[in-house]
PDB file of N, CA and C in Angstrom:
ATOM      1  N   UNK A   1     -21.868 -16.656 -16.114  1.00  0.00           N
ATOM      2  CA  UNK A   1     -22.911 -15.720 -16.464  1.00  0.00           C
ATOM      3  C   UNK A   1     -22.269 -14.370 -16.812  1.00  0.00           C
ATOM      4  N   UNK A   2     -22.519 -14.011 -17.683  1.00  0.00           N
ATOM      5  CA  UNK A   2     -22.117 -12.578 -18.107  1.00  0.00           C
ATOM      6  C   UNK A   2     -22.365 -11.509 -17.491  1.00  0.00           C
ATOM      7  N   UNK A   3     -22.120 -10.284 -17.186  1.00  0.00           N
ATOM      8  CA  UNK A   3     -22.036  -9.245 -16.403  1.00  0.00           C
ATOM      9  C   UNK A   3     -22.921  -8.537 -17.270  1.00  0.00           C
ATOM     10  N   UNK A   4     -23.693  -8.066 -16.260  1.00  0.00           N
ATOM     11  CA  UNK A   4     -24.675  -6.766 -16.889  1.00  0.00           C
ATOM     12  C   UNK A   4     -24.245  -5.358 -17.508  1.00  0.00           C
ATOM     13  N   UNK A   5     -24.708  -4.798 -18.386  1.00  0.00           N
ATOM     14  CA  UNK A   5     -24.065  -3.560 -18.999  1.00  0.00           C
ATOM     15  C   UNK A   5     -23.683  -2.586 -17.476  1.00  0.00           C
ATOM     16  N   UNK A   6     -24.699  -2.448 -17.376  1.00  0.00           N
ATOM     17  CA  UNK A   6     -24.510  -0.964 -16.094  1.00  0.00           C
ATOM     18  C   UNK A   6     -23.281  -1.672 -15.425  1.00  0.00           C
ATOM     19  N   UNK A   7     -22.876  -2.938 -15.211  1.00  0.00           N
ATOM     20  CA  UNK A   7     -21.763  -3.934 -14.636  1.00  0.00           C
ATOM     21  C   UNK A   7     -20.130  -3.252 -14.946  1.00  0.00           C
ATOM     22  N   UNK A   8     -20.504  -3.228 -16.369  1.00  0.00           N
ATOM     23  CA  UNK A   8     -19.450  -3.152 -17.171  1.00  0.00           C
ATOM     24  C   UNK A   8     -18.533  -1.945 -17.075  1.00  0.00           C
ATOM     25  N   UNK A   9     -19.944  -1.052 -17.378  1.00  0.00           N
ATOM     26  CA  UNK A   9     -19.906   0.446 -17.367  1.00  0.00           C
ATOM     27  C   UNK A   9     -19.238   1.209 -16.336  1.00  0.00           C
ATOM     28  N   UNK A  10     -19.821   0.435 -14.942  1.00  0.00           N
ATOM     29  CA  UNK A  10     -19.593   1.277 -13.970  1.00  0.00           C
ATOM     30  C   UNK A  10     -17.891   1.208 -13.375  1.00  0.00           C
ATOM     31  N   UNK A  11     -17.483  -0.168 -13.668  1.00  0.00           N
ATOM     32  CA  UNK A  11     -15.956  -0.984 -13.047  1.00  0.00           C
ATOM     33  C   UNK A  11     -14.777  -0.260 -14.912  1.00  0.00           C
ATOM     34  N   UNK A  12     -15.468   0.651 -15.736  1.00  0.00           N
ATOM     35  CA  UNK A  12     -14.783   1.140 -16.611  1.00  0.00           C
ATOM     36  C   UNK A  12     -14.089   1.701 -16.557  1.00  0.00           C
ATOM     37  N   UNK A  13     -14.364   2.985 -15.086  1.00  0.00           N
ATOM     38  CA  UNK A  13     -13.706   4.070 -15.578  1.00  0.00           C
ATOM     39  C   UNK A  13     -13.763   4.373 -14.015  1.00  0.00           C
ATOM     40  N   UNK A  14     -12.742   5.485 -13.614  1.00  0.00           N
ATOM     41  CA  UNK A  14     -12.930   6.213 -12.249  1.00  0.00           C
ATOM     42  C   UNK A  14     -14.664   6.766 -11.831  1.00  0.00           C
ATOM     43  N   UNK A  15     -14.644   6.354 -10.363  1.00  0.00           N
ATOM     44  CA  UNK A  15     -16.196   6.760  -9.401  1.00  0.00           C
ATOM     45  C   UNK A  15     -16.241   8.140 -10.041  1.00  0.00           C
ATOM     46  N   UNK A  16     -15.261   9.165  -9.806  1.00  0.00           N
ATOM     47  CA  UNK A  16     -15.603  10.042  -9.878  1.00  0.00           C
ATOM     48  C   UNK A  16     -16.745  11.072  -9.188  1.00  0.00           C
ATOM     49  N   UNK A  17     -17.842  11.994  -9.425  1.00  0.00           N
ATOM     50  CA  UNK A  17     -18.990  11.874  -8.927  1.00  0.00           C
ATOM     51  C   UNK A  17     -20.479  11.041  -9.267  1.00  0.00           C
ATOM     52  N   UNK A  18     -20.195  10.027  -9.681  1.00  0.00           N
ATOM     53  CA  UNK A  18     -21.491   9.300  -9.999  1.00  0.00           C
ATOM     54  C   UNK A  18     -22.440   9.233  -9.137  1.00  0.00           C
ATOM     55  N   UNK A  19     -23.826   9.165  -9.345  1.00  0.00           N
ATOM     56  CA  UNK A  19     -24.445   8.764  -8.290  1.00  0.00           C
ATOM     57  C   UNK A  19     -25.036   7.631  -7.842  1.00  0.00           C
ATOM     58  N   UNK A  20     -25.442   7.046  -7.167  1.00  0.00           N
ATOM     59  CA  UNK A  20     -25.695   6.108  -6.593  1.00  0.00           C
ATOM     60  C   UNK A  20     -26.289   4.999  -7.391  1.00  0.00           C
ATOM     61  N   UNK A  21     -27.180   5.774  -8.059  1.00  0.00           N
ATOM     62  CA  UNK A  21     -28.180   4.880  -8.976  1.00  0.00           C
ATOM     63  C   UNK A  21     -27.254   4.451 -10.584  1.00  0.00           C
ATOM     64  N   UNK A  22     -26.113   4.902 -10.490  1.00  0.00           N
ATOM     65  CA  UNK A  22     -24.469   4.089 -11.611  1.00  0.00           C
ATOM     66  C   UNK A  22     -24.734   2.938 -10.772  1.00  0.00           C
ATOM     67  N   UNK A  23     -24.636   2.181  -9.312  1.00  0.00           N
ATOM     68  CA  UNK A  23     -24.336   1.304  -9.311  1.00  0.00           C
ATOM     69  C   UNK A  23     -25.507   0.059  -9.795  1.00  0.00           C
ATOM     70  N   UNK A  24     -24.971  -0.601 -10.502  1.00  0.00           N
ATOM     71  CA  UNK A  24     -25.922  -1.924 -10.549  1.00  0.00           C
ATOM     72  C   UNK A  24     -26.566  -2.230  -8.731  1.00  0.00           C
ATOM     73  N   UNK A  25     -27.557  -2.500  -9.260  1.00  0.00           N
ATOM     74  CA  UNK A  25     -28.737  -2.762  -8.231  1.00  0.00           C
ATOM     75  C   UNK A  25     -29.717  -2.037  -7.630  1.00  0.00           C
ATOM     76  N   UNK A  26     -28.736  -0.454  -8.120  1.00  0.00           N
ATOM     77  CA  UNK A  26     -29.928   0.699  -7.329  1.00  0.00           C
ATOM     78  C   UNK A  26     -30.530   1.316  -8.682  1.00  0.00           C
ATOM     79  N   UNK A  27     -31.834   1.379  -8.658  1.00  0.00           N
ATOM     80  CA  UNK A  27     -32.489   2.092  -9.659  1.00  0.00           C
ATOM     81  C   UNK A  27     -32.934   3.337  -9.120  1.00  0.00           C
ATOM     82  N   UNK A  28     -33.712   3.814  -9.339  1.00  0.00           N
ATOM     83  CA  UNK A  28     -34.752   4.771  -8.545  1.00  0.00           C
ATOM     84  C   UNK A  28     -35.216   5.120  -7.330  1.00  0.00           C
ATOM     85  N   UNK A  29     -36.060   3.860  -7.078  1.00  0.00           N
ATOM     86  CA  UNK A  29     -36.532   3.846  -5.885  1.00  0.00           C
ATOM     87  C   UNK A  29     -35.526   3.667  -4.518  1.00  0.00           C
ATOM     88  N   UNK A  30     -34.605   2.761  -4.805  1.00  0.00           N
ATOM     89  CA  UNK A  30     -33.647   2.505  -3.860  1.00  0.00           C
ATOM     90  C   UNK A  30     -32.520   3.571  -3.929  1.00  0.00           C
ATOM     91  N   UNK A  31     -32.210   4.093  -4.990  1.00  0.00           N
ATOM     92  CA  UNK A  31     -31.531   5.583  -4.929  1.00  0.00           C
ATOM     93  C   UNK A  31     -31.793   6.813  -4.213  1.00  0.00           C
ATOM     94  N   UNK A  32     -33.150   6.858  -4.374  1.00  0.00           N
ATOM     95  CA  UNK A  32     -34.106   7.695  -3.382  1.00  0.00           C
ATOM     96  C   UNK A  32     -33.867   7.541  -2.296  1.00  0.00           C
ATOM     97  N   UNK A  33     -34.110   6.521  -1.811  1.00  0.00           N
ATOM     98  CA  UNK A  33     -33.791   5.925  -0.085  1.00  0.00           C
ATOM     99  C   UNK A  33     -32.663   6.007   0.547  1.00  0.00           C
ATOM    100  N   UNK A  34     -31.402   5.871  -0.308  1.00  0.00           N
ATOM    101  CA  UNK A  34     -30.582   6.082   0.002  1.00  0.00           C
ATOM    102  C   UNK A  34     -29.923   7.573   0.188  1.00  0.00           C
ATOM    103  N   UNK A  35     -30.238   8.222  -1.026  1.00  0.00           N
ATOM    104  CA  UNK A  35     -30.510   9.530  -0.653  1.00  0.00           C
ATOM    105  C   UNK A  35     -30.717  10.134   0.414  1.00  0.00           C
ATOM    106  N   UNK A  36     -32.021  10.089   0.978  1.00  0.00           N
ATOM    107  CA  UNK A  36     -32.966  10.391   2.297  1.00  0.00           C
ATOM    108  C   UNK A  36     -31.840   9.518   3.562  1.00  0.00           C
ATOM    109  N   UNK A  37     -31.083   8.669   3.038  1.00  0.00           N
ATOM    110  CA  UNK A  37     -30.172   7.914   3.803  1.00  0.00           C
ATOM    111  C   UNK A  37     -29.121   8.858   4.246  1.00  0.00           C
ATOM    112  N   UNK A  38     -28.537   9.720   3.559  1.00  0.00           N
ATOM    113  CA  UNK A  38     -27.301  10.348   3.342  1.00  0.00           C
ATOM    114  C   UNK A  38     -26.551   9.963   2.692  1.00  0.00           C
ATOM    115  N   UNK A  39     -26.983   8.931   1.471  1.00  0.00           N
ATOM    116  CA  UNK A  39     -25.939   8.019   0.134  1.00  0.00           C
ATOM    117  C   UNK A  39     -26.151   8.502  -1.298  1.00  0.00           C
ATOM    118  N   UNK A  40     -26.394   9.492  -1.506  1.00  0.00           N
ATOM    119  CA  UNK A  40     -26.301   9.881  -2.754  1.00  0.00           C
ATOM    120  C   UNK A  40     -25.858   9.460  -4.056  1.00  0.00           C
ATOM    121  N   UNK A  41     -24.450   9.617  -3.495  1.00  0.00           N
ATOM    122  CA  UNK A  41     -23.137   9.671  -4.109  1.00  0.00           C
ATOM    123  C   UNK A  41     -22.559   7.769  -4.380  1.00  0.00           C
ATOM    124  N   UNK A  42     -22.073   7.642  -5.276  1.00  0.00           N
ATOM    125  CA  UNK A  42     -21.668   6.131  -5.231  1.00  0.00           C
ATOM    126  C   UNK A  42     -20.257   6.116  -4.808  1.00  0.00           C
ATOM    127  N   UNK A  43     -19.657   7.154  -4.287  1.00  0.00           N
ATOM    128  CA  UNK A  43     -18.271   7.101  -3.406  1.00  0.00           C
ATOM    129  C   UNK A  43     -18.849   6.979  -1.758  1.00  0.00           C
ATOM    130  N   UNK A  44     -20.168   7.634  -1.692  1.00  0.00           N
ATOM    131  CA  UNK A  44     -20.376   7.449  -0.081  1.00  0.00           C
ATOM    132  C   UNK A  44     -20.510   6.034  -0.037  1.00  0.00           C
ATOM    133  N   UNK A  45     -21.345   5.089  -0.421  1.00  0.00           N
ATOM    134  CA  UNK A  45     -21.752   3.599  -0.953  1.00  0.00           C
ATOM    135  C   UNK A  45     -20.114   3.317  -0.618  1.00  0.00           C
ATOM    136  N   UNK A  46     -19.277   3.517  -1.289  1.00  0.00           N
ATOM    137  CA  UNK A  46     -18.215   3.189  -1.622  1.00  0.00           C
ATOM    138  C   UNK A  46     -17.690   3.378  -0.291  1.00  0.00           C
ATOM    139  N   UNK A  47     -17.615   4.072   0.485  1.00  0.00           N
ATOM    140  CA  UNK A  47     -17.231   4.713   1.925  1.00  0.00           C
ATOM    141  C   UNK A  47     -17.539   3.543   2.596  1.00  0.00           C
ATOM    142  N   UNK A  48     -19.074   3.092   2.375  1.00  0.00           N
ATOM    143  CA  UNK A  48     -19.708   2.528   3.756  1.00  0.00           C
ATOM    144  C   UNK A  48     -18.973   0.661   3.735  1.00  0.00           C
ATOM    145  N   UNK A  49     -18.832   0.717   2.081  1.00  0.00           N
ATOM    146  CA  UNK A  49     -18.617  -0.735   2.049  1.00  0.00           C
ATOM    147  C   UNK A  49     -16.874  -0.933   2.487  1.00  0.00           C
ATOM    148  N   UNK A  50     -16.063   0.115   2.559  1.00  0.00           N
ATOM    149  CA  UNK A  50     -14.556   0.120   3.176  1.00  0.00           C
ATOM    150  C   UNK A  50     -14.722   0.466   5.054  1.00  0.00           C
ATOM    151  N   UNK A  51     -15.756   0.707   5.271  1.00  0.00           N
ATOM    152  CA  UNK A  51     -16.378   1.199   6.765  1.00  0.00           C
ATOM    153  C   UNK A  51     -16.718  -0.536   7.293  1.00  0.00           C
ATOM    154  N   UNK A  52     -17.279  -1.497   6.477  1.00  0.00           N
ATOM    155  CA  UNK A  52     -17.608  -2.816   6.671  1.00  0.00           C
ATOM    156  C   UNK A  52     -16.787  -3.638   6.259  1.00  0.00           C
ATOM    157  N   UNK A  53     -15.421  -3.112   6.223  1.00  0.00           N
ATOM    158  CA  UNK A  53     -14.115  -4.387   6.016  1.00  0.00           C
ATOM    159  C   UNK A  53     -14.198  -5.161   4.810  1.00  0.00           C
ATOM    160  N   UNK A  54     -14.993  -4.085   3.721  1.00  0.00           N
ATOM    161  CA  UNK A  54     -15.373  -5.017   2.891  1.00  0.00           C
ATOM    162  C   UNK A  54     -15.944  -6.552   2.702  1.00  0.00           C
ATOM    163  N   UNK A  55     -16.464  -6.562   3.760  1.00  0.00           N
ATOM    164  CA  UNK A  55     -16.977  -8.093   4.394  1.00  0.00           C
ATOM    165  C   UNK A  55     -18.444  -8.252   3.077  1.00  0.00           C
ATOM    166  N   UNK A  56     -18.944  -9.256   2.469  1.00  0.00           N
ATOM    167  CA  UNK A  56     -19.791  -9.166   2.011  1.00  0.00           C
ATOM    168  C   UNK A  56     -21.343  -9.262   2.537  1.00  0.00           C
ATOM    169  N   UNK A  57     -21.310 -10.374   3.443  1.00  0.00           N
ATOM    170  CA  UNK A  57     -22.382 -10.269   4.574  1.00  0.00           C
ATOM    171  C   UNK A  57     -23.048  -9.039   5.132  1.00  0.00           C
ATOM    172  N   UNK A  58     -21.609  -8.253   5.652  1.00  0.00           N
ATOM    173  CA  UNK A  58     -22.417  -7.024   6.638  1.00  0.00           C
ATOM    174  C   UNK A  58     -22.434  -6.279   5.190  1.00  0.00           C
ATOM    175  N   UNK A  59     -22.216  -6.199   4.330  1.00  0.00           N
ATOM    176  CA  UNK A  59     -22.389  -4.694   3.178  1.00  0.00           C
ATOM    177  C   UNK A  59     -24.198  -5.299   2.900  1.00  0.00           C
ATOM    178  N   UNK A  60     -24.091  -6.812   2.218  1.00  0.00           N
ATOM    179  CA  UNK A  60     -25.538  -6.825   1.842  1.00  0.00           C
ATOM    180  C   UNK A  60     -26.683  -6.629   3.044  1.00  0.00           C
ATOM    181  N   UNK A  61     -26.421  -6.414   4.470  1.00  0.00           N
ATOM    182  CA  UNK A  61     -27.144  -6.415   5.385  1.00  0.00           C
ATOM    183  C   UNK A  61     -27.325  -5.353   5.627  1.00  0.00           C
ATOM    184  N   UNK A  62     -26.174  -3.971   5.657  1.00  0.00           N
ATOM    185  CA  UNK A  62     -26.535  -2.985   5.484  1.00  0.00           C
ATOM    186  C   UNK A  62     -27.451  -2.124   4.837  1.00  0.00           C
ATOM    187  N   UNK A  63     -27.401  -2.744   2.956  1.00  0.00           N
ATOM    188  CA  UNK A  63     -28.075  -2.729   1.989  1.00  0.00           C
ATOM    189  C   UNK A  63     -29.462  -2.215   2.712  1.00  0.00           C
ATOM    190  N   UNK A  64     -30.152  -4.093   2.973  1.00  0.00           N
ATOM    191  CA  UNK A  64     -31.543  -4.244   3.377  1.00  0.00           C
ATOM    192  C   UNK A  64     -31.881  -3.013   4.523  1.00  0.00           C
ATOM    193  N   UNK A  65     -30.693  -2.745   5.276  1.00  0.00           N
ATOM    194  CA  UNK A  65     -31.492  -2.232   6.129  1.00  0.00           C
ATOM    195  C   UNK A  65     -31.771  -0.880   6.155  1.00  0.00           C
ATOM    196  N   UNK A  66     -30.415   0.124   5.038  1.00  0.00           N
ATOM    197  CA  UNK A  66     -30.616   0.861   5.143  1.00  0.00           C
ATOM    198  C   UNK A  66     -31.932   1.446   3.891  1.00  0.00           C
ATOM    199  N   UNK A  67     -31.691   0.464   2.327  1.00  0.00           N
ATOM    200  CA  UNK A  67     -33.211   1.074   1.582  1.00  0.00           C
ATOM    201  C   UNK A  67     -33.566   0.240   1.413  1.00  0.00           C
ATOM    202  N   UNK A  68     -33.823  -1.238   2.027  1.00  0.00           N
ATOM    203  CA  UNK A  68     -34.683  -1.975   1.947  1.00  0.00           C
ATOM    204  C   UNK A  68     -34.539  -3.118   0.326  1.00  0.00           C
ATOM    205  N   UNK A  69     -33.420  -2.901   0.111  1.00  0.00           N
ATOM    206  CA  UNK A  69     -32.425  -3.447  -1.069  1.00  0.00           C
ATOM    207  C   UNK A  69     -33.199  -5.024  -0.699  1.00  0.00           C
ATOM    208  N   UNK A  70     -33.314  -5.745  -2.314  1.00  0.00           N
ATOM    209  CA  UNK A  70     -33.448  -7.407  -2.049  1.00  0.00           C
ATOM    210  C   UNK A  70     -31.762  -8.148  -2.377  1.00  0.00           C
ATOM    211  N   UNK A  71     -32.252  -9.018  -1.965  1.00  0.00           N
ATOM    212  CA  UNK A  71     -30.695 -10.022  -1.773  1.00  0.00           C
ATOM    213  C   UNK A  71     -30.061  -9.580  -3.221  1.00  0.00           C
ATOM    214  N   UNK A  72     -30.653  -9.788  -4.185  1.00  0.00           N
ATOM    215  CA  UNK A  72     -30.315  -9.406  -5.285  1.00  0.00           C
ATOM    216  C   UNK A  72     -29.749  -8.586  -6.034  1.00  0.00           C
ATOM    217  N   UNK A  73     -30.472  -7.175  -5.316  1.00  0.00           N
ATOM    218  CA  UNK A  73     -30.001  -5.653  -5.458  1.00  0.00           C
ATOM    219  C   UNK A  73     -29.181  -5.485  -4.705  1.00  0.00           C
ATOM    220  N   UNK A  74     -28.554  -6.182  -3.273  1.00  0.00           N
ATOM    221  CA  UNK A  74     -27.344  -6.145  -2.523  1.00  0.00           C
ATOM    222  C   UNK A  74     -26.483  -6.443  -3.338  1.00  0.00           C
ATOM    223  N   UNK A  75     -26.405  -7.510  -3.579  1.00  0.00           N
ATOM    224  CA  UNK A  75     -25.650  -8.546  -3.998  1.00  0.00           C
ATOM    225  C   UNK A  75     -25.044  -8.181  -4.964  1.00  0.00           C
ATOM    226  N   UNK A  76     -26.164  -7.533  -6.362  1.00  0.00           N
ATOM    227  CA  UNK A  76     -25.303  -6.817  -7.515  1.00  0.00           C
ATOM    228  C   UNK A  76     -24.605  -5.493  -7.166  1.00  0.00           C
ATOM    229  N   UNK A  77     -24.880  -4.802  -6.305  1.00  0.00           N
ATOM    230  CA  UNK A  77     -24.132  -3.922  -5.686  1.00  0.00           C
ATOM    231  C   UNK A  77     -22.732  -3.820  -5.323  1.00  0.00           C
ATOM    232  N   UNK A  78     -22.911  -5.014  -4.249  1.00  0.00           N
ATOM    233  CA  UNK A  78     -21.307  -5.768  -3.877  1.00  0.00           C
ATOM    234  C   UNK A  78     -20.376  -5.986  -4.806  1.00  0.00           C
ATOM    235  N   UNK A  79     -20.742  -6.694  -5.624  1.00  0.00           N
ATOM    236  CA  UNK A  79     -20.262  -7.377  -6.585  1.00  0.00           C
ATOM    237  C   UNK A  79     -19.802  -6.153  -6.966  1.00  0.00           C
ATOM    238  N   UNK A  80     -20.351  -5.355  -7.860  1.00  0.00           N
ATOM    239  CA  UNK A  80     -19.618  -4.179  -8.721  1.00  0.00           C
ATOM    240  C   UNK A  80     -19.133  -3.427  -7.877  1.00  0.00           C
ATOM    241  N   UNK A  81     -18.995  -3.002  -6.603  1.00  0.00           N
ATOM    242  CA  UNK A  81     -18.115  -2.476  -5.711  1.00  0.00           C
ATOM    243  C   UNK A  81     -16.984  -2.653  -5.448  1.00  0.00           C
ATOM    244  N   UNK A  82     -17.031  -4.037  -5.568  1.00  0.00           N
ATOM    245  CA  UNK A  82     -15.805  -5.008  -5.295  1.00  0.00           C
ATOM    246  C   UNK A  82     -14.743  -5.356  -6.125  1.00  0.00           C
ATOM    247  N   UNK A  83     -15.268  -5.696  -7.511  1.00  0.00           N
ATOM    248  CA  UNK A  83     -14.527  -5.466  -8.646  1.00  0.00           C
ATOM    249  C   UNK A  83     -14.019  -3.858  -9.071  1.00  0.00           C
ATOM    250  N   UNK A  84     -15.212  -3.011  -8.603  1.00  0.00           N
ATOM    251  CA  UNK A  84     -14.105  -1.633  -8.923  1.00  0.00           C
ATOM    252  C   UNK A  84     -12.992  -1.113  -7.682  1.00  0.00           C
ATOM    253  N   UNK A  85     -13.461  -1.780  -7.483  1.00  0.00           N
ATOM    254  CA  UNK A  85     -11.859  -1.799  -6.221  1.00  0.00           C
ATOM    255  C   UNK A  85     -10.760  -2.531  -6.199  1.00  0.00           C
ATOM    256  N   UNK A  86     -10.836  -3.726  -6.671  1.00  0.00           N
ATOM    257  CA  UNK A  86     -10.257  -4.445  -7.467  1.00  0.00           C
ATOM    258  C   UNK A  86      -9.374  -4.083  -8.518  1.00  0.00           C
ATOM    259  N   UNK A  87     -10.170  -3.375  -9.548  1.00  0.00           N
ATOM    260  CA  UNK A  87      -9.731  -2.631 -10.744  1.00  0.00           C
ATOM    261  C   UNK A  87      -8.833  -1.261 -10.159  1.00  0.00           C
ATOM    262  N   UNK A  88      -9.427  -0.750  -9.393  1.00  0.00           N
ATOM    263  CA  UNK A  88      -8.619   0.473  -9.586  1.00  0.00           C
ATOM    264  C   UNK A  88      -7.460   0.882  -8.043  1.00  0.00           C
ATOM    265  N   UNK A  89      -7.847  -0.034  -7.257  1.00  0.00           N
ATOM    266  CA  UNK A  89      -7.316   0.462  -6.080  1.00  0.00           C
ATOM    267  C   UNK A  89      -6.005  -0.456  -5.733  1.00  0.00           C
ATOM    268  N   UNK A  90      -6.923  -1.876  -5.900  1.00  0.00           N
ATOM    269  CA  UNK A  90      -6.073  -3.104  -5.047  1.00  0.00           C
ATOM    270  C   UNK A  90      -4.886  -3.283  -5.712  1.00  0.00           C
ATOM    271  N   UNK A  91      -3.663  -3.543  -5.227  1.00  0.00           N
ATOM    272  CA  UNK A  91      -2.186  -3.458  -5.629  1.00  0.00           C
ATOM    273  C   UNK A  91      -1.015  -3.819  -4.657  1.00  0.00           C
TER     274      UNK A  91
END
């Protein structure tokens, strides 16, 4: 299955300050929440998922619990988290 644009986009180039709602899965509403969370930023996101051993389980569980994310919107989250870490870090 092919990778979604925002997919593409986001694993392109350095985090930099992006915000939250760059990552695939968070739009609006779940950007918001996260926000009100203390996640703004898609480096804090980025924080929490190196805070969870990068484990995929506890990141998508976090997800749900902290804006109420569906398996889906975790999941694409992870995923592009994972690959930009991948891309730019792992070595």
């Amino acid at each position: 299955m092919p990778m979604p644009q925002k997919h593409i986009e986001f694993i392109a180039e350095p985090m930099g300050d992006k915000p939250a709602t760059a990552l695939p899965g968070i739009a609006d509403v779940l950007g918001e929440r996260l926000k009100e969370a203390g996640f703004e930023k898609a480096s804090t996101i980025l924080g929490q998922y190196l805070v969870l051993n990068k484990d995929a389980d506890l990141f998508k569980e976090w997800m749900k619990e902290i804006c109420n994310a569906s398996a889906k919107q975790a999941n694409d989250c992870y995923n592009c988290l994972n690959d930009w870490w991948v891309q730019f870090l792992e070595n």
